[in-house]
C-alpha atoms as a PDB file:
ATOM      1  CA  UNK A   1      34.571  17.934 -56.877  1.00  0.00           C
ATOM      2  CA  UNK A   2      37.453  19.435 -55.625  1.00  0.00           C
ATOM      3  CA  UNK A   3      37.462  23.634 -54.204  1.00  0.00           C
ATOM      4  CA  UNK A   4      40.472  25.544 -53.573  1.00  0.00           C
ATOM      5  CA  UNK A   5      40.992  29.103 -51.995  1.00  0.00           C
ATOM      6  CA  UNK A   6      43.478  31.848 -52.505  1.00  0.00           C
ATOM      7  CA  UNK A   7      44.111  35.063 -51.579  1.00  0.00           C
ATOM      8  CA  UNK A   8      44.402  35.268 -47.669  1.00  0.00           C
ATOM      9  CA  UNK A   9      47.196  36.947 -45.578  1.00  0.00           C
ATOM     10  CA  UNK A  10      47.658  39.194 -43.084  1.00  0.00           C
ATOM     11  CA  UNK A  11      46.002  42.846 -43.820  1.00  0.00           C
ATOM     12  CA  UNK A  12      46.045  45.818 -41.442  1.00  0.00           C
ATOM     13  CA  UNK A  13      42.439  47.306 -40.150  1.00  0.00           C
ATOM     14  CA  UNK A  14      40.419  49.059 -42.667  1.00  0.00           C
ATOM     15  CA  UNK A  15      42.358  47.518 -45.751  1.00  0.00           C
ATOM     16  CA  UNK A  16      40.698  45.277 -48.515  1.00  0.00           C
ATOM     17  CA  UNK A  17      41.376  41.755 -49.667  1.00  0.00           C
ATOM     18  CA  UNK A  18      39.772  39.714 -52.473  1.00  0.00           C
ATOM     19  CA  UNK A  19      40.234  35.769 -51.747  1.00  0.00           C
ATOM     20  CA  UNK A  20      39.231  33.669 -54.558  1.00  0.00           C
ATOM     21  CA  UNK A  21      37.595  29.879 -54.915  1.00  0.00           C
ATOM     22  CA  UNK A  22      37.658  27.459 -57.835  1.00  0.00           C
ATOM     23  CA  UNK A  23      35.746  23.910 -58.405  1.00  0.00           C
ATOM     24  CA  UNK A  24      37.023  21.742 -60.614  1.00  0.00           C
ATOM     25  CA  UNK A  25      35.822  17.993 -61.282  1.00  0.00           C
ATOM     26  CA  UNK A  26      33.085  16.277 -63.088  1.00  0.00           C
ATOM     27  CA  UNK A  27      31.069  19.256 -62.918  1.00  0.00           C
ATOM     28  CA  UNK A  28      27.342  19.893 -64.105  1.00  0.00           C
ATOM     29  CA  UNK A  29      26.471  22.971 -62.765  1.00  0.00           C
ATOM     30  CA  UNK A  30      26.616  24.705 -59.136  1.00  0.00           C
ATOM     31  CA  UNK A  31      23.563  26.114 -57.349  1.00  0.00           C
ATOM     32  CA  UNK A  32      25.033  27.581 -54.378  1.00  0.00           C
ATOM     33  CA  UNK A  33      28.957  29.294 -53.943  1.00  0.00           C
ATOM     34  CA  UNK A  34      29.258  30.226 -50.696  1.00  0.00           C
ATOM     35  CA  UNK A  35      32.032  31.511 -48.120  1.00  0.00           C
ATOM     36  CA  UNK A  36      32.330  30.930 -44.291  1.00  0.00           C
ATOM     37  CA  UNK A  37      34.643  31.551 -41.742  1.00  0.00           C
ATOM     38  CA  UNK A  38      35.627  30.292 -38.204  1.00  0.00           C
ATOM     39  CA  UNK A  39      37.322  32.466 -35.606  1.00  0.00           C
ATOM     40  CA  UNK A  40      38.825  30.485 -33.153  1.00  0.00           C
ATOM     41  CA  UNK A  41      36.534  29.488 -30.840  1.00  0.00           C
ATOM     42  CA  UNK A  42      34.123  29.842 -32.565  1.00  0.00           C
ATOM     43  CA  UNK A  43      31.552  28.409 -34.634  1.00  0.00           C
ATOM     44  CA  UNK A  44      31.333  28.410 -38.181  1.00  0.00           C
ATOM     45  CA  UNK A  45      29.644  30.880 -39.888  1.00  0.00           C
ATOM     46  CA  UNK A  46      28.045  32.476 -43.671  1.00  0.00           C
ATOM     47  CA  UNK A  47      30.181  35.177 -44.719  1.00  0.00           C
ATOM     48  CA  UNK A  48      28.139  35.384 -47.787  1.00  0.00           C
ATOM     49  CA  UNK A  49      27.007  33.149 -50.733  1.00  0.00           C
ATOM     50  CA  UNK A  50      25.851  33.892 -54.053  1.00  0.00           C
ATOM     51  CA  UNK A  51      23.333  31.575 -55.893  1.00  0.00           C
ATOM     52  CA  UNK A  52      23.340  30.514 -59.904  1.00  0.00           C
ATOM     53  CA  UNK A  53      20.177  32.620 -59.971  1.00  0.00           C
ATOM     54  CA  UNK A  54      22.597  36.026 -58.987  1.00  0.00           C
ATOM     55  CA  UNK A  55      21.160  36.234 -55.237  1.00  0.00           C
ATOM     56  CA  UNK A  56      22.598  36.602 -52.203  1.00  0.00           C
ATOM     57  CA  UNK A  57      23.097  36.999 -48.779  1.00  0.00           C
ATOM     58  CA  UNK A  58      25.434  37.836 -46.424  1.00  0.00           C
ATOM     59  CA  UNK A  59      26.405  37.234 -42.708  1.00  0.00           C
ATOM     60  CA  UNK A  60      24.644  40.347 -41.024  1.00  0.00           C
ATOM     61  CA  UNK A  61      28.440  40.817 -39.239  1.00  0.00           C
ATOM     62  CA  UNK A  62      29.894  41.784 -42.571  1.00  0.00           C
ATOM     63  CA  UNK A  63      26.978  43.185 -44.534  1.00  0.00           C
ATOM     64  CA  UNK A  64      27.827  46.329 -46.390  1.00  0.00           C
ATOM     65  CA  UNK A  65      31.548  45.609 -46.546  1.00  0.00           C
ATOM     66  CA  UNK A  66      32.127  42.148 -48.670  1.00  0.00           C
ATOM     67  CA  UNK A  67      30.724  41.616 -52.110  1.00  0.00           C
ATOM     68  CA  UNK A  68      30.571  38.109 -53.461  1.00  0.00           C
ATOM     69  CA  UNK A  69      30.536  37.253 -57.254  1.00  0.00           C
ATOM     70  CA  UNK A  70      31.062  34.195 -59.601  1.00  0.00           C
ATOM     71  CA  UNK A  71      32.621  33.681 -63.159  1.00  0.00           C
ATOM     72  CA  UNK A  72      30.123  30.668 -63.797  1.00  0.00           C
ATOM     73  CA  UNK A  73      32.141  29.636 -67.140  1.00  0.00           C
ATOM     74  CA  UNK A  74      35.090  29.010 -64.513  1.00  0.00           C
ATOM     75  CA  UNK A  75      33.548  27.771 -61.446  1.00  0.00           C
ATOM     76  CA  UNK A  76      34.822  30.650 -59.776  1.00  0.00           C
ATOM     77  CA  UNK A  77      33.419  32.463 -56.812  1.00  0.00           C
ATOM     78  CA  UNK A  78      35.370  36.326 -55.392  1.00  0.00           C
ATOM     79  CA  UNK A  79      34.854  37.258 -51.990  1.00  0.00           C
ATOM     80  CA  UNK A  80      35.764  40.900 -51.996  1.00  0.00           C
ATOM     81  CA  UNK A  81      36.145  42.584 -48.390  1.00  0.00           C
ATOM     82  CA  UNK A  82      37.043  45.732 -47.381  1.00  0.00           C
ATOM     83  CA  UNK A  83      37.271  48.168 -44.017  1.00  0.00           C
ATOM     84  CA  UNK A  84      38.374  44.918 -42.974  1.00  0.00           C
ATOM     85  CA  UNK A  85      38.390  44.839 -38.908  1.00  0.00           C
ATOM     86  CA  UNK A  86      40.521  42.306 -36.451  1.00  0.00           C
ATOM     87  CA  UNK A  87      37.300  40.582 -35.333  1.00  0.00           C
ATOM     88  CA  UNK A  88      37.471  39.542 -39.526  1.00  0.00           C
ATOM     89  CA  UNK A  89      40.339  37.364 -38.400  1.00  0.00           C
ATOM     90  CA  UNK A  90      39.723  34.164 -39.222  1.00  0.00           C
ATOM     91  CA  UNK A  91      39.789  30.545 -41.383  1.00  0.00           C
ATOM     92  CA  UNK A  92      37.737  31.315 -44.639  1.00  0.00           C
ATOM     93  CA  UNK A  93      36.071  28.957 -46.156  1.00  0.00           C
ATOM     94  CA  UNK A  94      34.463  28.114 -49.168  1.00  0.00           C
ATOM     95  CA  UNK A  95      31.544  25.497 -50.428  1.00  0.00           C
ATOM     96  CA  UNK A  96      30.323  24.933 -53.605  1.00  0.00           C
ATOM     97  CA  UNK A  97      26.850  22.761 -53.841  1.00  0.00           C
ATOM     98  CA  UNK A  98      25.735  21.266 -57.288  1.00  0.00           C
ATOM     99  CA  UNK A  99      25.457  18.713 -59.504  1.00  0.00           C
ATOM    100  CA  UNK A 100      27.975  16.539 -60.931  1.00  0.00           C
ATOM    101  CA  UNK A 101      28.152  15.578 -64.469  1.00  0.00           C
ATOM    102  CA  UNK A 102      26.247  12.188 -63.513  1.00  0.00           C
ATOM    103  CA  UNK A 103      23.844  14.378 -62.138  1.00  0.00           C
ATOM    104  CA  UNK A 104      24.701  13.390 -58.596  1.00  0.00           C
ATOM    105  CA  UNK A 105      24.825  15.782 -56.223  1.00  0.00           C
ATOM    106  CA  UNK A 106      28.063  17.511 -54.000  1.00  0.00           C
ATOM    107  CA  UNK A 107      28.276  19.720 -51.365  1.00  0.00           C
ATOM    108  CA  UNK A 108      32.322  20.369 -51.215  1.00  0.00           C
ATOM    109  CA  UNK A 109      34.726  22.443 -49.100  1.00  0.00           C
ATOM    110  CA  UNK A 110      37.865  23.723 -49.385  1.00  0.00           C
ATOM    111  CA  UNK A 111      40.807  23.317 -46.893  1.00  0.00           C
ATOM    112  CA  UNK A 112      40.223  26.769 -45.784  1.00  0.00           C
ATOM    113  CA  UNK A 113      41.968  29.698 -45.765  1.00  0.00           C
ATOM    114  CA  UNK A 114      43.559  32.387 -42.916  1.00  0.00           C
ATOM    115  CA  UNK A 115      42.800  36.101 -43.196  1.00  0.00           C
ATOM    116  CA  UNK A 116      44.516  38.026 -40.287  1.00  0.00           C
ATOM    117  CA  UNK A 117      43.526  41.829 -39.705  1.00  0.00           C
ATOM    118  CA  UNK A 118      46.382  43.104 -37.159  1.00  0.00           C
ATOM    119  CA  UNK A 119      48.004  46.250 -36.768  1.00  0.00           C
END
């Protein structure tokens, strides 16, 4: 199962961006969409992720500004974000966990992303 990302660029302080994730492949069903993000020097951490069940949960240093939602019919997963701030600067990522169509399971990444808040 393959995951791409889209939507990144540079954005100034207190803008909004909407970066968007797609699975494709032998694909079941997916449990878990997620997005991360690693600042550099840093570790890796949940921005927010959305189960098939419509929970979620979100990284308590973006809580209250990002949304996350899913178009299940196109294995797609939005991560909207807005009063975006420079310490939001950094390598999104996103992971999709599921089951393949041979019922095996995956736990795939995408190549990642950059999202750069600047003035």
């Amino acid at each position: 199962v393959q995951v791409v990302e889209s939507g990144g660029g540079s954005v100034r302080p207190g803008h909004s961006l909407v970066l968007s994730c797609t699975a494709s492949g032998s694909i079941f069903s997916i449990n878990d969409f997620a997005w991360y993000r690693q600042a550099p020097g840093k570790q890796r951490e949940l921005v927010a992720i959305r189960a098939s069940d419509g929970s979620t949960n979100f990284g308590d240093s973006v809580t209250g500004r990002v949304t996350i939602s899913r178009v299940n019919a196109e294995n797609t997963v939005y991560l909207g974000m807005s009063r975006l701030k420079p310490e939001d600067t950094a390598v999104y990522y996103c992971n999709a966990k599921g089951n393949e169509s041979n019922r095996k399971t995956f736990d795939s990444w995408g190549q990642g992303i950059q999202v750069t808040v600047s003035s």
